[in-house]
Structure formats: structure tokens, C-alpha cells
Protein backbone atom coordinates (compact mmCIF):
# COMPACT_ATOMS: atom_id res chain seq x y z
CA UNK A 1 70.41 -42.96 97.27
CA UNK A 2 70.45 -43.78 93.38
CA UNK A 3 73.83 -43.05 91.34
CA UNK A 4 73.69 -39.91 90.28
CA UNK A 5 74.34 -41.33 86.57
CA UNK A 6 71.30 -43.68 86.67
CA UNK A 7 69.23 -40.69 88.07
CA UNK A 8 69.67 -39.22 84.76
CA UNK A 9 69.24 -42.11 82.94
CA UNK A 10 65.98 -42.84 84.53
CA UNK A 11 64.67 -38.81 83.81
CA UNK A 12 65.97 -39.23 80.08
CA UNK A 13 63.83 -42.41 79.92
CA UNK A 14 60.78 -41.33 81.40
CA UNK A 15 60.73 -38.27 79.06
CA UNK A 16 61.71 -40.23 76.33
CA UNK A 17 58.74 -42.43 76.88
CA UNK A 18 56.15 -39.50 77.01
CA UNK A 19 57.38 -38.18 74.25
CA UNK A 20 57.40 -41.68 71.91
CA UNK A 21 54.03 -42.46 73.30
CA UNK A 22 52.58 -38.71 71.57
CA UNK A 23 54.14 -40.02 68.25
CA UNK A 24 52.02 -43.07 68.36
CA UNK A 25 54.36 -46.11 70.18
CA UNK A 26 52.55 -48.44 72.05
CA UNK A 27 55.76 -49.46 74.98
CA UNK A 28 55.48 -52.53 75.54
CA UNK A 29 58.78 -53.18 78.08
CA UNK A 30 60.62 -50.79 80.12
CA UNK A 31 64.07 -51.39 80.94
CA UNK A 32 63.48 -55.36 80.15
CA UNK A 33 66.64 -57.20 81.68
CA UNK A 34 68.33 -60.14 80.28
CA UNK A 35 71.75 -62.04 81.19
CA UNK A 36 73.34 -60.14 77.81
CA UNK A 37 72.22 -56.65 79.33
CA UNK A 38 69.67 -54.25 79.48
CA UNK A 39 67.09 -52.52 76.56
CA UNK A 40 65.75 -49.20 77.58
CA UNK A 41 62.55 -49.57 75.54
CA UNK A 42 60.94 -52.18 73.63
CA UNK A 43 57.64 -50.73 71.69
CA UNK A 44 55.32 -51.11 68.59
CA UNK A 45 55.12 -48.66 66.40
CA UNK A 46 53.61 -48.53 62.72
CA UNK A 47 53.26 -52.39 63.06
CA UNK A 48 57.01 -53.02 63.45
CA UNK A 49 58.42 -53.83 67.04
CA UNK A 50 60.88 -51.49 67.75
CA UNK A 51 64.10 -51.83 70.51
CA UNK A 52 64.96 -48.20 71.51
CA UNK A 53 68.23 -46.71 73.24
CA UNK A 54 67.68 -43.85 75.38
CA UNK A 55 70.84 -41.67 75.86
CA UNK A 56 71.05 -38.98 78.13
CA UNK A 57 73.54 -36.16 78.66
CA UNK A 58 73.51 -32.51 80.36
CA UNK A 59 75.35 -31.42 77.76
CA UNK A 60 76.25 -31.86 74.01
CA UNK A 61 79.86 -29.94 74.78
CA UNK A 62 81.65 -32.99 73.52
CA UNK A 63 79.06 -34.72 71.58
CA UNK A 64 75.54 -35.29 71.00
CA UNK A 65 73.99 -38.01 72.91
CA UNK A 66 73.32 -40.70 70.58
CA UNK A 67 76.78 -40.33 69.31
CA UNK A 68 77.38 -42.80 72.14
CA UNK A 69 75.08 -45.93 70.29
CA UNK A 70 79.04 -47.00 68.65
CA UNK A 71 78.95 -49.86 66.50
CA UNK A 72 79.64 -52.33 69.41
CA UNK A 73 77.16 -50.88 71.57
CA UNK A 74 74.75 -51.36 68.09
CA UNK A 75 75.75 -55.13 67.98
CA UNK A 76 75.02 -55.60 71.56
CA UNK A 77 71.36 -54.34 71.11
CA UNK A 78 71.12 -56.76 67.99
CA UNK A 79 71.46 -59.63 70.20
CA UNK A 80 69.66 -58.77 73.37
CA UNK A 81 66.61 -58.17 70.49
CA UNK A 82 67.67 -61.69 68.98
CA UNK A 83 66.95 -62.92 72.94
CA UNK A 84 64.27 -61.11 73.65
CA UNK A 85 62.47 -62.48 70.29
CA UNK A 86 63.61 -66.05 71.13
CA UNK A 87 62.42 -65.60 74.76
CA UNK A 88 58.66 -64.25 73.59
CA UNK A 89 58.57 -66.94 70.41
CA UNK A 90 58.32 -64.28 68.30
CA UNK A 91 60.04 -65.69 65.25
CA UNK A 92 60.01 -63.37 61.91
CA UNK A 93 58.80 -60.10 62.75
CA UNK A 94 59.18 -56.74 61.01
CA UNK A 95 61.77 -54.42 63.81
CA UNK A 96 63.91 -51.55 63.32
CA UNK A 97 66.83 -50.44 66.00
CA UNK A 98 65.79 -46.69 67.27
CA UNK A 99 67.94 -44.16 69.32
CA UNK A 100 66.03 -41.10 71.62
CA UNK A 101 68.87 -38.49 72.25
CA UNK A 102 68.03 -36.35 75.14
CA UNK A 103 70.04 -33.29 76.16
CA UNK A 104 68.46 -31.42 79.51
CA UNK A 105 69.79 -27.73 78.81
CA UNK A 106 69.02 -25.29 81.67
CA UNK A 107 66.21 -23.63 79.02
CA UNK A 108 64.63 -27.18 78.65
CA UNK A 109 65.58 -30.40 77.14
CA UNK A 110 65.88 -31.27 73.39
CA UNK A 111 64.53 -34.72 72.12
CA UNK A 112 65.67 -36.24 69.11
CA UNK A 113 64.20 -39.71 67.45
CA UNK A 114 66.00 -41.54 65.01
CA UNK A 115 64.05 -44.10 63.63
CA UNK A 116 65.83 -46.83 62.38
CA UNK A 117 68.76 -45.10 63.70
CA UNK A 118 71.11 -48.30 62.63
């Protein structure tokens, strides 16, 4: 049986995928693994590649999700992109950094996209 933590994590990701695939990104990675960590989603979008952190909460009693992308959780996703663009030889490409905030209220769940959310 899955943590119930990573359950979540896996619903917030597979909703935040539907819902960036209506608005036009092409996902190109899901959950793509390195040795430095994990990126939720890796996509094009408007001709830039885009890395994408998916946060998920039941509740936004303390905060709202992406108030949990802090600026050392932002570096950290600045250098698993620098790895995965050294791993695919992608050299100089245009990228932005963009946070899906998902909060599953009993009513239905609220999305929120920030593009180039840092």
C-alpha cells in the first residue's frame, strides 16, 4: 500500500497534468528522476520548455500550496533542470520554472498555474 502522502501527490499530479495539457503543454516527462531529486513535470509550452512543481494539499488552513516552492526548494529545481538539460544536450534553450497549486476541497479541487512562478 502507497504512503498516504504520495497518494496525494500522485492525484495532484495527474490532475495537474489534465489540466496543463487543456492550456496547450505538450508533457514531455513525468516524474523524471535524477541522483539530485525528482521534477514532477517537464513540458513545452509556447516554445519554451518548462520544469513544473506540483503541490498538493487538502487544505489551504495554513497556507496555500505553492507557498511550499521556498527559495531552497526553487534552487533545487534550478539544478535538477541544469541536469536534465546537460543529460538531453540541450544546451541554450528558452525555460521558465512553473508551480500548479492544487487544493482538493470536499466541493472540488482548485487549480492554480503560475507561470514563471520564480
Amino acid at each position: 500500500m502507497k504512503d498516504p502522502r504520495r497518494q496525494l501527490g500522485d492525484a495532484g499530479e495527474d490532475l495537474a497534468a489534465r489540466i496543463l495539457k487543456k492550456q496547450g503543454y505538450k508533457i514531455l516527462e513525468r516524474n523524471y528522476t535524477t541522483p539530485l531529486g525528482e521534477i514532477d513535470i517537464i513540458a513545452r509550452h509556447r516554445g519554451e520548455l518548462v520544469f513544473i512543481e506540483v503541490k498538493t494539499r487538502r487544505s489551504n488552513q495554513f497556507a496555500e500550496p505553492q507557498d511550499a516552492v521556498t527559495p531552497a526548494k526553487q534552487a533545487r529545481l534550478q539544478r535538477l533542470a541544469d541536469y536534465y538539460l546537460q543529460r538531453q544536450r540541450l544546451g541554450e534553450v528558452d525555460m521558465r520554472f512553473d508551480v500548479v497549486g492544487i487544493t482538493l476541497f470536499k466541493e472540488g479541487p482548485k487549480v492554480e498555474v503560475i507561470q514563471n512562478a520564480f
